[in-house]
N, C-alpha and C. Protein backbone atom coordinates (compact mmCIF):
# COMPACT_ATOMS: atom_id res chain seq x y z
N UNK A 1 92.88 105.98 141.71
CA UNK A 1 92.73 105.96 140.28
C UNK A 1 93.41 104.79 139.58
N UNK A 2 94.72 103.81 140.08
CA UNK A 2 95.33 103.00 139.14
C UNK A 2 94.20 102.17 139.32
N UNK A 3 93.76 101.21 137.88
CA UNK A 3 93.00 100.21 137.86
C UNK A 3 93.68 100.02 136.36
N UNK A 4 92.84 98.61 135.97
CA UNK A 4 93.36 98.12 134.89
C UNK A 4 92.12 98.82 133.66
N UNK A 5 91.20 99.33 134.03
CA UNK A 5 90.54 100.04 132.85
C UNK A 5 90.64 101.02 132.69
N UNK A 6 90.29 101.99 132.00
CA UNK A 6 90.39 103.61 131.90
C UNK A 6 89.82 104.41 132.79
N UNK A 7 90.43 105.66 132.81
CA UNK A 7 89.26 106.56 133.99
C UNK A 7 88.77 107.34 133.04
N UNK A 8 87.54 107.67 133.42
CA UNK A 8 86.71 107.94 132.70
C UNK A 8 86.38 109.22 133.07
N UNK A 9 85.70 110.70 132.11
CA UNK A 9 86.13 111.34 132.71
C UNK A 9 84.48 111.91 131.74
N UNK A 10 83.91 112.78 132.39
CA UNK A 10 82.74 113.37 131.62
C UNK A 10 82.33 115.08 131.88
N UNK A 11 82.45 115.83 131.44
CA UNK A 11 82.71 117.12 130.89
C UNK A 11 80.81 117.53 130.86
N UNK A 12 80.45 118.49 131.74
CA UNK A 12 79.28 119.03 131.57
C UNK A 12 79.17 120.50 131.75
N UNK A 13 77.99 121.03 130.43
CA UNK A 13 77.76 122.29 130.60
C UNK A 13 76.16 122.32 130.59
N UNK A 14 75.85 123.71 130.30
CA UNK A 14 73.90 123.16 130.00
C UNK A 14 73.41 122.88 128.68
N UNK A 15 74.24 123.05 127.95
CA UNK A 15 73.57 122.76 125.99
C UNK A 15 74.15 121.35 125.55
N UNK A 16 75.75 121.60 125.99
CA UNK A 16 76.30 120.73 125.29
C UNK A 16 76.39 120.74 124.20
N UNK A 17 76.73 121.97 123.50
CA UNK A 17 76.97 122.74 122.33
C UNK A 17 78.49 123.35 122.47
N UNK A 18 78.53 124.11 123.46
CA UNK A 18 80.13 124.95 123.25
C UNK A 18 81.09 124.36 124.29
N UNK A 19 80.81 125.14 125.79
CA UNK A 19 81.97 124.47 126.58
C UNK A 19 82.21 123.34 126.39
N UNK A 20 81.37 122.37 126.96
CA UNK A 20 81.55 121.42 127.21
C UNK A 20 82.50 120.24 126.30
N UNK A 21 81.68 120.19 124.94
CA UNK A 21 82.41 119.71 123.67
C UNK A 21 84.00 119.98 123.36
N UNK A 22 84.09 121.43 123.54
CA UNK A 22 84.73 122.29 123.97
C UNK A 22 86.17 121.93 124.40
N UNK A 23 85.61 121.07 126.11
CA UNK A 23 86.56 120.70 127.19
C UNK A 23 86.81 119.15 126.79
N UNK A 24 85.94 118.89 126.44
CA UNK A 24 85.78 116.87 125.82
C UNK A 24 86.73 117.13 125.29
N UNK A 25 87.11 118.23 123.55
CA UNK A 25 88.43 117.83 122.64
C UNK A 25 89.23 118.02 123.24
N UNK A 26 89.73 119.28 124.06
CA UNK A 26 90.93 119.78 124.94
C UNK A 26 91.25 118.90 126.26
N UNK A 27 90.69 118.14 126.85
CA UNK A 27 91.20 117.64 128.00
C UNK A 27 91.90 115.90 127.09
N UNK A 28 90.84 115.55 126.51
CA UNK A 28 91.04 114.51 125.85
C UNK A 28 92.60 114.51 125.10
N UNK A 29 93.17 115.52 123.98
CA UNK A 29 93.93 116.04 123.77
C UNK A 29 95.20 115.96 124.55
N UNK A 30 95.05 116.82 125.54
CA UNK A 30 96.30 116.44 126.72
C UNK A 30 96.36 115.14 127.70
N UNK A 31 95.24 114.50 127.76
CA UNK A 31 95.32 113.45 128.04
C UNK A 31 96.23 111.84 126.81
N UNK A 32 95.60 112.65 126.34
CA UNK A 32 96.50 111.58 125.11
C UNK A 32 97.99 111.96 124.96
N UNK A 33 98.31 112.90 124.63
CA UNK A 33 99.88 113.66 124.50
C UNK A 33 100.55 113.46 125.87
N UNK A 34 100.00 112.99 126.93
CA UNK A 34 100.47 112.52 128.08
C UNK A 34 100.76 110.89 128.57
N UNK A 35 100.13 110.42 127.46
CA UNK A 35 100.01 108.79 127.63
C UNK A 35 98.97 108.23 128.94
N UNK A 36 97.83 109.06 128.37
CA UNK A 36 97.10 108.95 130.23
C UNK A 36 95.79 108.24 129.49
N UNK A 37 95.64 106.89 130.37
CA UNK A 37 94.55 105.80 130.17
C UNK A 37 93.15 106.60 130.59
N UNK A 38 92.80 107.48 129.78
CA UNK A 38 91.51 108.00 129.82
C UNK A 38 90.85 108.72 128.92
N UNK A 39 89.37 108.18 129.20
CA UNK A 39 88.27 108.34 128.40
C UNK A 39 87.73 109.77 128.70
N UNK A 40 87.15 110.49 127.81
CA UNK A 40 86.72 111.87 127.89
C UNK A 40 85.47 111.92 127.11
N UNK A 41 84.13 112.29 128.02
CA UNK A 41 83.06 112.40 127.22
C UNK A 41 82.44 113.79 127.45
N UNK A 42 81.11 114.17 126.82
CA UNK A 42 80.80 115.18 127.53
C UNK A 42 79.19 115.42 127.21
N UNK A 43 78.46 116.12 127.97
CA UNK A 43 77.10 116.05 128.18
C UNK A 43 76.71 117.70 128.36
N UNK A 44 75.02 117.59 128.73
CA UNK A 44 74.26 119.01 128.88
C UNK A 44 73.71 118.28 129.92
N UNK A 45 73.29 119.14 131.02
CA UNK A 45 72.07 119.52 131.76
C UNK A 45 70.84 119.41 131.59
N UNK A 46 70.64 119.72 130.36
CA UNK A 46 69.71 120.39 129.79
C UNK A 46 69.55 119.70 128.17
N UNK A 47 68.12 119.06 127.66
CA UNK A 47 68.51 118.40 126.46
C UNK A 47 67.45 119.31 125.69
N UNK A 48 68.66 120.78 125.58
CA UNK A 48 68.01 121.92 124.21
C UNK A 48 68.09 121.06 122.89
N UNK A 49 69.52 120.49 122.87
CA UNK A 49 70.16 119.76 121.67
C UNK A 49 70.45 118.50 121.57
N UNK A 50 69.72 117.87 121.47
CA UNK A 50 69.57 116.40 121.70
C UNK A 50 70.31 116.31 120.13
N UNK A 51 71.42 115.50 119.94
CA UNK A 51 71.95 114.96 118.75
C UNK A 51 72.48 115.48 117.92
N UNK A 52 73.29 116.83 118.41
CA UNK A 52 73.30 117.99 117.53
C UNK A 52 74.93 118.35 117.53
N UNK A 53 75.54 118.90 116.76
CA UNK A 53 77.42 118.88 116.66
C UNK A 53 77.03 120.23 117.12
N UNK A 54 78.32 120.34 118.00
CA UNK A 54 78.72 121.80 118.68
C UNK A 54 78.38 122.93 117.90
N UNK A 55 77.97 123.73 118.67
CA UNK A 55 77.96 125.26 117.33
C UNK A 55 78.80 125.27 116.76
N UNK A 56 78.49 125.75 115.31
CA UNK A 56 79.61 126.22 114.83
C UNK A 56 80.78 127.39 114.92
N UNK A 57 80.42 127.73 115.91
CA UNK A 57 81.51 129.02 116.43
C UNK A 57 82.47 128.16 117.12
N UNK A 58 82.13 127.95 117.87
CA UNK A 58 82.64 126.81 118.88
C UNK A 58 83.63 125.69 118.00
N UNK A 59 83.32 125.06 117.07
CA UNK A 59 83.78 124.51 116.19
C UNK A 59 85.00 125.27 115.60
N UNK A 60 84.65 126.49 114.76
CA UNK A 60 85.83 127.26 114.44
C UNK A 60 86.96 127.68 114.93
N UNK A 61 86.67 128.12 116.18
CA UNK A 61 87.22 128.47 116.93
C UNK A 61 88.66 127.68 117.18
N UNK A 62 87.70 126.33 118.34
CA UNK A 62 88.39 125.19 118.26
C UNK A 62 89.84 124.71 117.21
N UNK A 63 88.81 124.82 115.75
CA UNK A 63 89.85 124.86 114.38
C UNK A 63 90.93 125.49 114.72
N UNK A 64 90.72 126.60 115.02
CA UNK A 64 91.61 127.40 114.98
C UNK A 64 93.15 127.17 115.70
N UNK A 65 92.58 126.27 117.02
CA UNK A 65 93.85 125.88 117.90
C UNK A 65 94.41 124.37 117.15
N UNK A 66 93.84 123.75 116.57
CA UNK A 66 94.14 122.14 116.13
C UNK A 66 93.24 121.37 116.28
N UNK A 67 91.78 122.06 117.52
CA UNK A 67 90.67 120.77 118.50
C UNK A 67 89.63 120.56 116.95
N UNK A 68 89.33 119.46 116.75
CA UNK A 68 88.04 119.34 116.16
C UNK A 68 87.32 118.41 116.31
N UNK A 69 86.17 119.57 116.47
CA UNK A 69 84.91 119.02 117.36
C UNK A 69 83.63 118.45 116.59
N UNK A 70 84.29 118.01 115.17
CA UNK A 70 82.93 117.98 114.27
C UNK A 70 81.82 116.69 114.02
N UNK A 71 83.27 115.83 114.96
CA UNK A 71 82.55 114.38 115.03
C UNK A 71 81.42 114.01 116.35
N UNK A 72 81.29 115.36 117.29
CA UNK A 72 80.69 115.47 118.55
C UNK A 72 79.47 115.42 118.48
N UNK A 73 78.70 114.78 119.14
CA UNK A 73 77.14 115.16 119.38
C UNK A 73 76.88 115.20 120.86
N UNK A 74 75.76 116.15 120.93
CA UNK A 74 74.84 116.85 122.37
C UNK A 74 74.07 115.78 122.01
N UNK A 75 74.36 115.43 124.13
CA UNK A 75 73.48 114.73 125.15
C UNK A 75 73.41 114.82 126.51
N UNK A 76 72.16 114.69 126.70
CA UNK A 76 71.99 114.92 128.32
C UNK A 76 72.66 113.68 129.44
N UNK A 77 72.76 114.31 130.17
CA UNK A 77 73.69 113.87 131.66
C UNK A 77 71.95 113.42 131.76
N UNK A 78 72.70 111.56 132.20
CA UNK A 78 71.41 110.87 132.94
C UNK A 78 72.23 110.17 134.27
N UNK A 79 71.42 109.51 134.93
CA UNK A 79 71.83 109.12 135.97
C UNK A 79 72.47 107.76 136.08
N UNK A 80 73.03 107.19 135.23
CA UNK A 80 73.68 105.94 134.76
C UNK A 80 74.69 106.79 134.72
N UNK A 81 75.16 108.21 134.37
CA UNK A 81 76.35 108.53 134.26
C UNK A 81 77.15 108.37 135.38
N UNK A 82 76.38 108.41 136.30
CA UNK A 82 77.32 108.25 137.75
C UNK A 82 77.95 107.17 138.14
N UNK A 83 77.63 106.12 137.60
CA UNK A 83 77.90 104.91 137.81
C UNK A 83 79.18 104.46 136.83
N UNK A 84 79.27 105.25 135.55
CA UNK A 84 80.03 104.95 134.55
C UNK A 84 80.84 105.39 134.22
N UNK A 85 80.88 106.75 134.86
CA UNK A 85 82.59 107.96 134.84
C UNK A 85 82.71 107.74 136.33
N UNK A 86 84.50 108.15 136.04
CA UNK A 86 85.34 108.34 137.81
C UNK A 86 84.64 110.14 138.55
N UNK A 87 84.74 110.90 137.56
CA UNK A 87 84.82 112.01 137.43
C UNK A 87 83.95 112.86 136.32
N UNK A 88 82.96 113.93 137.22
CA UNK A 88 82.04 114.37 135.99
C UNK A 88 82.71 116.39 136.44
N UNK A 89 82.79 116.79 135.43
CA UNK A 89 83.56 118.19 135.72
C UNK A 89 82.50 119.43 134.97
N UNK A 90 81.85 119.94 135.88
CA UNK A 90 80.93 121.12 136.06
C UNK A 90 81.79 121.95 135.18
N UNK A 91 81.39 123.11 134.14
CA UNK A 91 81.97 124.12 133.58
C UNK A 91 81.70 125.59 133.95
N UNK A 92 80.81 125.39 135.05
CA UNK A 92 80.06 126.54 135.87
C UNK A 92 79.50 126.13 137.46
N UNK A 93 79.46 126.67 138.13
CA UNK A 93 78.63 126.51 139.22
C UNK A 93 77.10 126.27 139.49
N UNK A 94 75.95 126.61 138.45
CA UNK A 94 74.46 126.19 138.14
C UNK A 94 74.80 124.82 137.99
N UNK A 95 75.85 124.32 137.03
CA UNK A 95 75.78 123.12 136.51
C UNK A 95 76.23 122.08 137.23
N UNK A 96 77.38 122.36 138.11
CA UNK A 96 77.80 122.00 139.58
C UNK A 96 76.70 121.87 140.17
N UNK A 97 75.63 122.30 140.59
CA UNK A 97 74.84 122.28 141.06
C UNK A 97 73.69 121.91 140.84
N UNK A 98 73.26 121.75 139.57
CA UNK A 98 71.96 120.72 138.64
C UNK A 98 72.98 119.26 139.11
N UNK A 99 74.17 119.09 138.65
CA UNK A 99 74.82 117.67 138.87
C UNK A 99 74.48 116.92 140.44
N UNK A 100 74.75 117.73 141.22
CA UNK A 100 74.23 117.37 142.17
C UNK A 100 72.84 116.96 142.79
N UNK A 101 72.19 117.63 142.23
CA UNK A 101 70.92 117.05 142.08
C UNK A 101 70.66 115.84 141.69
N UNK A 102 71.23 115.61 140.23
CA UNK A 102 70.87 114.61 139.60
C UNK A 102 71.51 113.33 140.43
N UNK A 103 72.82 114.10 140.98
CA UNK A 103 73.77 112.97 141.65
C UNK A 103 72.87 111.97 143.03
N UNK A 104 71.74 112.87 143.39
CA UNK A 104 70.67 112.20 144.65
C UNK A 104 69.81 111.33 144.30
N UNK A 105 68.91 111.57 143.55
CA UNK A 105 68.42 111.00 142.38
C UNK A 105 69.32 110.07 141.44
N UNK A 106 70.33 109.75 141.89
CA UNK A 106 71.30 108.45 141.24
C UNK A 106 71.23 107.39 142.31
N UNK A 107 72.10 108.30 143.68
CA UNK A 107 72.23 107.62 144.86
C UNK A 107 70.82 106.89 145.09
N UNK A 108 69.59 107.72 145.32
CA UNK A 108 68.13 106.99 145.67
C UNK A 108 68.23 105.80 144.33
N UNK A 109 68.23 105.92 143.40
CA UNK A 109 68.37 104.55 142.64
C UNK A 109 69.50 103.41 142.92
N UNK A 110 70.53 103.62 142.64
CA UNK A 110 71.56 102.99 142.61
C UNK A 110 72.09 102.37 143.66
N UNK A 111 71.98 103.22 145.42
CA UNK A 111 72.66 102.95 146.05
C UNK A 111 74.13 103.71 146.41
N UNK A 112 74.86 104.23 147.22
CA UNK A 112 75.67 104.58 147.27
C UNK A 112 77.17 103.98 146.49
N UNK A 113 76.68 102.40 146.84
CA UNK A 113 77.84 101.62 146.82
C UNK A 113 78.18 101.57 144.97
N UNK A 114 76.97 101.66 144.12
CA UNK A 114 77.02 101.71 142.43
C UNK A 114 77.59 103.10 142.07
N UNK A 115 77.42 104.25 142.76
CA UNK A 115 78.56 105.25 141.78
C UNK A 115 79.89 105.61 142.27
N UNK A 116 80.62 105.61 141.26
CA UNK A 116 81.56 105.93 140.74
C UNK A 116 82.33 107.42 140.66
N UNK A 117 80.83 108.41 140.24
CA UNK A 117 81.63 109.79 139.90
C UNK A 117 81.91 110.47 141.40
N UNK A 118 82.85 111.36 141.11
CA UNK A 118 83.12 112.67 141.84
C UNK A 118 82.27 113.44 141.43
N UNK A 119 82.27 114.87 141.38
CA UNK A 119 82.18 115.68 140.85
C UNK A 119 82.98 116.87 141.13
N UNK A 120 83.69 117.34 140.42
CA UNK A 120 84.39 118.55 140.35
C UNK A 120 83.88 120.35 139.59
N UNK A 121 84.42 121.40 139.66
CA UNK A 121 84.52 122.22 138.77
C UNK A 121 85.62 122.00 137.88
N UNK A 122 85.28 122.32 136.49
CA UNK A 122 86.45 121.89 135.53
C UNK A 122 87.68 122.71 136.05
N UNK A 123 87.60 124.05 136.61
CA UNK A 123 88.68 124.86 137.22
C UNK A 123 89.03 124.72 138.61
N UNK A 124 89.16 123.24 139.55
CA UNK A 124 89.64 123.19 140.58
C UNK A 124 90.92 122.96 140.89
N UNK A 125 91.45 123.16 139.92
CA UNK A 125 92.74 122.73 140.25
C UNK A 125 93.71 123.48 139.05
N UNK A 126 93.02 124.44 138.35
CA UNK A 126 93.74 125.53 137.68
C UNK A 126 94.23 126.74 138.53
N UNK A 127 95.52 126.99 138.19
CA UNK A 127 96.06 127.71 138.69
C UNK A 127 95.93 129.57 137.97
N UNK A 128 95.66 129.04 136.70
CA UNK A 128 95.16 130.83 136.46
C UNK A 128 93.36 131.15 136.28
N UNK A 129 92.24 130.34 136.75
CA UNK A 129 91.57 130.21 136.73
C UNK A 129 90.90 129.70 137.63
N UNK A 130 91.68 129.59 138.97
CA UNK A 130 91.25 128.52 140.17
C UNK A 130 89.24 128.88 140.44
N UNK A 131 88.55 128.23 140.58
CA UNK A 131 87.50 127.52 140.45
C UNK A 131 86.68 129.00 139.79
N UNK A 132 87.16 129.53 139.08
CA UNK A 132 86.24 130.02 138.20
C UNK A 132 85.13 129.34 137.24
N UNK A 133 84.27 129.57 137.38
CA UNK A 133 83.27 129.69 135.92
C UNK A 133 83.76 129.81 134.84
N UNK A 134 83.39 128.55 133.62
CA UNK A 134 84.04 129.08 132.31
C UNK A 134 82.38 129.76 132.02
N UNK A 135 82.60 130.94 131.59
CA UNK A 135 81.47 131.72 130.86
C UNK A 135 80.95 131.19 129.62
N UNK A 136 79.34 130.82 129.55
CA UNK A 136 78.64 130.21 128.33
C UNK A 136 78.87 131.66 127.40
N UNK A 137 79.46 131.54 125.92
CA UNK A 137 79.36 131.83 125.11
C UNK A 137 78.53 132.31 123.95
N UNK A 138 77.37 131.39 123.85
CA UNK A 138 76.40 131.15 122.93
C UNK A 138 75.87 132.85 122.90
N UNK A 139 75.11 133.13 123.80
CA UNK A 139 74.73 134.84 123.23
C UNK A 139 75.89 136.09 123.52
N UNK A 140 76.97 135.35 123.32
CA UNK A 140 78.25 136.89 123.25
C UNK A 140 78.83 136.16 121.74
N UNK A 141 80.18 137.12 121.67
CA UNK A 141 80.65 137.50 120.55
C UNK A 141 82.08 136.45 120.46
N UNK A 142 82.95 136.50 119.37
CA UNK A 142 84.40 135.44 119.27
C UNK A 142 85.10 135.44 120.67
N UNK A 143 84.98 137.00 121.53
CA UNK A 143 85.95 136.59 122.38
C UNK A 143 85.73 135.57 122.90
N UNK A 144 84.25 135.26 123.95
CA UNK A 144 83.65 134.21 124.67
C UNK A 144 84.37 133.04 124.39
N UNK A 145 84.34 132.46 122.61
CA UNK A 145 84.53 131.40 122.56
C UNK A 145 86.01 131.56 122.79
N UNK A 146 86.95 132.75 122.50
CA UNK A 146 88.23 132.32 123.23
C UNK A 146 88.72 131.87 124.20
N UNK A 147 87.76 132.62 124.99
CA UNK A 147 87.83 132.56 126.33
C UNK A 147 87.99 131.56 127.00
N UNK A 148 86.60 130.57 126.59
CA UNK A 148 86.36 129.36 126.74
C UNK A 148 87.50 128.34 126.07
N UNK A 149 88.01 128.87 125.25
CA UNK A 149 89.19 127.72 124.56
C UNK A 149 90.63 128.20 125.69
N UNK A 150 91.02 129.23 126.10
CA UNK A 150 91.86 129.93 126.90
C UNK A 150 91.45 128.79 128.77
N UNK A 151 90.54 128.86 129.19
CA UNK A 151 90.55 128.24 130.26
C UNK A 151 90.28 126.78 130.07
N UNK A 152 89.51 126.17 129.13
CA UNK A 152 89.96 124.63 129.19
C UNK A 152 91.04 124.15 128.86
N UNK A 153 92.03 124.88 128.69
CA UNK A 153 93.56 124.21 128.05
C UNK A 153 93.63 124.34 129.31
N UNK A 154 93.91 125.74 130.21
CA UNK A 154 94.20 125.51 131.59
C UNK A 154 93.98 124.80 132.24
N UNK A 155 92.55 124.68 132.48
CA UNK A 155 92.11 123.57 133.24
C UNK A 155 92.59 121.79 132.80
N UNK A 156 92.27 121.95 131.56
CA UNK A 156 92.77 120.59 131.06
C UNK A 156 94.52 120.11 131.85
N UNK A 157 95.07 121.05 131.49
CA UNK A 157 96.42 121.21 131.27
C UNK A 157 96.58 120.52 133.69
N UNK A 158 95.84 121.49 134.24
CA UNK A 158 95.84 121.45 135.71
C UNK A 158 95.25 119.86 135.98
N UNK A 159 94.10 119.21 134.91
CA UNK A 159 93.69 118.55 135.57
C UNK A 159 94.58 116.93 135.24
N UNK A 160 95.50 117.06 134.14
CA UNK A 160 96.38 116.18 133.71
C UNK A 160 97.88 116.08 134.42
N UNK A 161 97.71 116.93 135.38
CA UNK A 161 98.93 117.00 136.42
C UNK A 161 97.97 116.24 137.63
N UNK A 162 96.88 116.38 138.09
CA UNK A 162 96.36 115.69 138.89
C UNK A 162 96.83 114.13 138.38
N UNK A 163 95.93 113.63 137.17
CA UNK A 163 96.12 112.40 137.02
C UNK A 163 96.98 111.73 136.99
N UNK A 164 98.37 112.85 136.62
CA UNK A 164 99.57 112.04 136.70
C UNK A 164 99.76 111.54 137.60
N UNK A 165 99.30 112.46 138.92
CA UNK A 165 99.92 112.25 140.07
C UNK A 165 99.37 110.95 140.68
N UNK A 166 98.00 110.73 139.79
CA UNK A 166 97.21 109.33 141.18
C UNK A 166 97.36 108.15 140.30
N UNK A 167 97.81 108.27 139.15
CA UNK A 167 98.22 107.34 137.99
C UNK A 167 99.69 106.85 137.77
N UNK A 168 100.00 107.64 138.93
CA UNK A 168 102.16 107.13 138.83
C UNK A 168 102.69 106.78 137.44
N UNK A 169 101.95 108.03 136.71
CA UNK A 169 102.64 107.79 134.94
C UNK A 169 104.05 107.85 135.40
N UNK A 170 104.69 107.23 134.61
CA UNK A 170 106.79 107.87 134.41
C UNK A 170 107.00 107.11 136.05
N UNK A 171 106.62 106.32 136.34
CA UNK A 171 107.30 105.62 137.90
C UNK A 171 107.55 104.64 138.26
């Protein structure tokens, strides 16, 4: 991970309405309050919402902790993304698994040697959430979106101890 540009880091769910946006303010967040050279974006699977700010639940919610998500817009994960983040972080396992797809369909273009991403679950390296599923929200009720605000701090929080570690912040 040390290089002289940022690591780049890209956050996917399937709308790109709640989690995901979601995990973009919160990882981004502790990444900054950490002094950590990285970029945080975030995408859909799926382009329901092409150009569209997070739900507004999702939004409130968010409010509610300090995150605001109002300057965000939904977009789909294309295959240039691979080439342009270190790291793309699944918020579920379907989506883990559409990524991968798309990730073959990068490689057949690109070449092995042009990408860049990993791919992770956003919960691989959370310790009260270890590779759980964050649960899509959109057809349940406030808890969901807690929920979802409850495990991306975790995860965020797990995945900013990683970076410290391959980034020799404080050394």
């Amino acid at each position: 991970m040390p290089s002289k540009t940022p690591y780049k880091v890209l956050c996917v769910c399937l709308g790109n309405i709640c989690r995901s946006p979601t995990a973009e303010a919160i990882l981004k967040h502790y990444c900054d309050a950490h002094g950590l050279d990285v970029i945080v974006d975030s995408a859909g699977t799926s382009n329901y919402h092409p150009n569209k700010a997070p739900d507004i639940r999702s939004q409130k919610h968010a409010a509610q902790r300090g995150y605001d998500l109002s300057a965000l817009r939904a977009r789909q994960i294309t295959i240039t993304d691979f080439t342009e983040f270190d790291l793309i972080l699944a918020m579920d396992h379907e989506n883990f698994d559409d990524i991968q797809t798309l990730l073959r369909k990068a490689i057949h273009q690109y070449g092995t040697h042009q990408i860049r991403a990993k791919i992770a679950l956003m919960s691989e390296h959370d310790p009260n959430f270890k590779l759980q599923a964050i649960p899509d929200p959109y057809y349940g009720g406030a808890d969901g979106f807690d929920r979802v605000l409850d495990q991306c701090e975790s995860s965020s929080q797990a995945w900013v101890e990683v970076f410290k570690q391959h980034m020799n912040v404080g050394q």
